[in-house]
Protein backbone atom coordinates (compact mmCIF):
# COMPACT_ATOMS: atom_id res chain seq x y z
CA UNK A 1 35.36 19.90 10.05
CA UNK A 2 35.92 23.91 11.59
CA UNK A 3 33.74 25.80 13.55
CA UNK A 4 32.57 27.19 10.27
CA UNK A 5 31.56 24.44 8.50
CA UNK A 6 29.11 23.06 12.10
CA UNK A 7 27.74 26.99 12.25
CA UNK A 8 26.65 26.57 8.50
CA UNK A 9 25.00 22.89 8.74
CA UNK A 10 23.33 24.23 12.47
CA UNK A 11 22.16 27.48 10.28
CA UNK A 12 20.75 25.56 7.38
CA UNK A 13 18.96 22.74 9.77
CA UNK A 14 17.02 25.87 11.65
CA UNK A 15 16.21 28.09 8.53
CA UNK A 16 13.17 25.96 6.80
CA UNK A 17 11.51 25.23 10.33
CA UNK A 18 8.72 27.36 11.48
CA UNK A 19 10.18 27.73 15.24
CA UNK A 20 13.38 27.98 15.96
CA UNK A 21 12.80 26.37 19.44
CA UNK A 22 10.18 23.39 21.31
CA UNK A 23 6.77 24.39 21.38
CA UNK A 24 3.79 25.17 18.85
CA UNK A 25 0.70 27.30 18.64
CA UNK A 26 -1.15 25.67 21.29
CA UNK A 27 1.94 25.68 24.18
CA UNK A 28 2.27 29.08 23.84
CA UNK A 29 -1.85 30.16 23.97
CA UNK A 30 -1.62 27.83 26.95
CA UNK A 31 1.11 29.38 28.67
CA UNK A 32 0.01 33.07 28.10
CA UNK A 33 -3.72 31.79 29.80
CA UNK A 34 -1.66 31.07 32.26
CA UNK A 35 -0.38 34.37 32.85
CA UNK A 36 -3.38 35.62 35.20
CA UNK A 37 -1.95 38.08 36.82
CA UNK A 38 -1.13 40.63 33.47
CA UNK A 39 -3.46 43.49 32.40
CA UNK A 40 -5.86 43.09 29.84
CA UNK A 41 -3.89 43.87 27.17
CA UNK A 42 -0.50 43.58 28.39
CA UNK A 43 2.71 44.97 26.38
CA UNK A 44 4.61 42.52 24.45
CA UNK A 45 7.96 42.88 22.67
CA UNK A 46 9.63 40.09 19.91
CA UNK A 47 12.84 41.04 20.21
CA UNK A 48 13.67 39.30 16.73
CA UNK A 49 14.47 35.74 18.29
CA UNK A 50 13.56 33.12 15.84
CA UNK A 51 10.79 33.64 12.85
CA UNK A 52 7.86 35.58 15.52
CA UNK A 53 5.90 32.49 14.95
CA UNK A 54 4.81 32.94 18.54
CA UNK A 55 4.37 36.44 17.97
CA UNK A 56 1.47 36.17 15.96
CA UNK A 57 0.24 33.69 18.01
CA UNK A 58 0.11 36.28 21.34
CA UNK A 59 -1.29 38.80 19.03
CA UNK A 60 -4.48 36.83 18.34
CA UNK A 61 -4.62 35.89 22.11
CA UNK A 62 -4.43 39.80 23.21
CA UNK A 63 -1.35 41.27 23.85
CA UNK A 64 -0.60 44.69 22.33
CA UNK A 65 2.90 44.64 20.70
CA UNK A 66 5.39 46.97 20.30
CA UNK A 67 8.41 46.68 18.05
């Protein structure tokens, strides 16, 4: 099998899940509680890594986005 042929089966395992990486909705409103020392509504930027699941998630928890 070529590179091309592993890029295409990786690709194709990653596009129908929801993340693209460990974690769900509940890590990451965890993790940004944890953030105590940020200002109330602190910048936050997706810079288009995986499908902004988490993105949404910060949103609802507070954090003013830019694009």
């Amino acid at each position: 099998m070529n590179r091309d042929s592993y890029v295409e089966i990786f690709h194709r395992f990653f596009e129908s899940l929801p993340r693209q990486g460990p974690g769900d909705d509940r890590y990451t409103e965890l993790l940004f509680k944890m953030l105590t020392d940020l200002p109330s509504e602190p910048k936050i930027a997706d810079m288009g890594c995986g499908t902004g699941a988490q993105t949404l998630v910060l949103a609802q928890a507070g954090g003013d986005f830019w694009f």
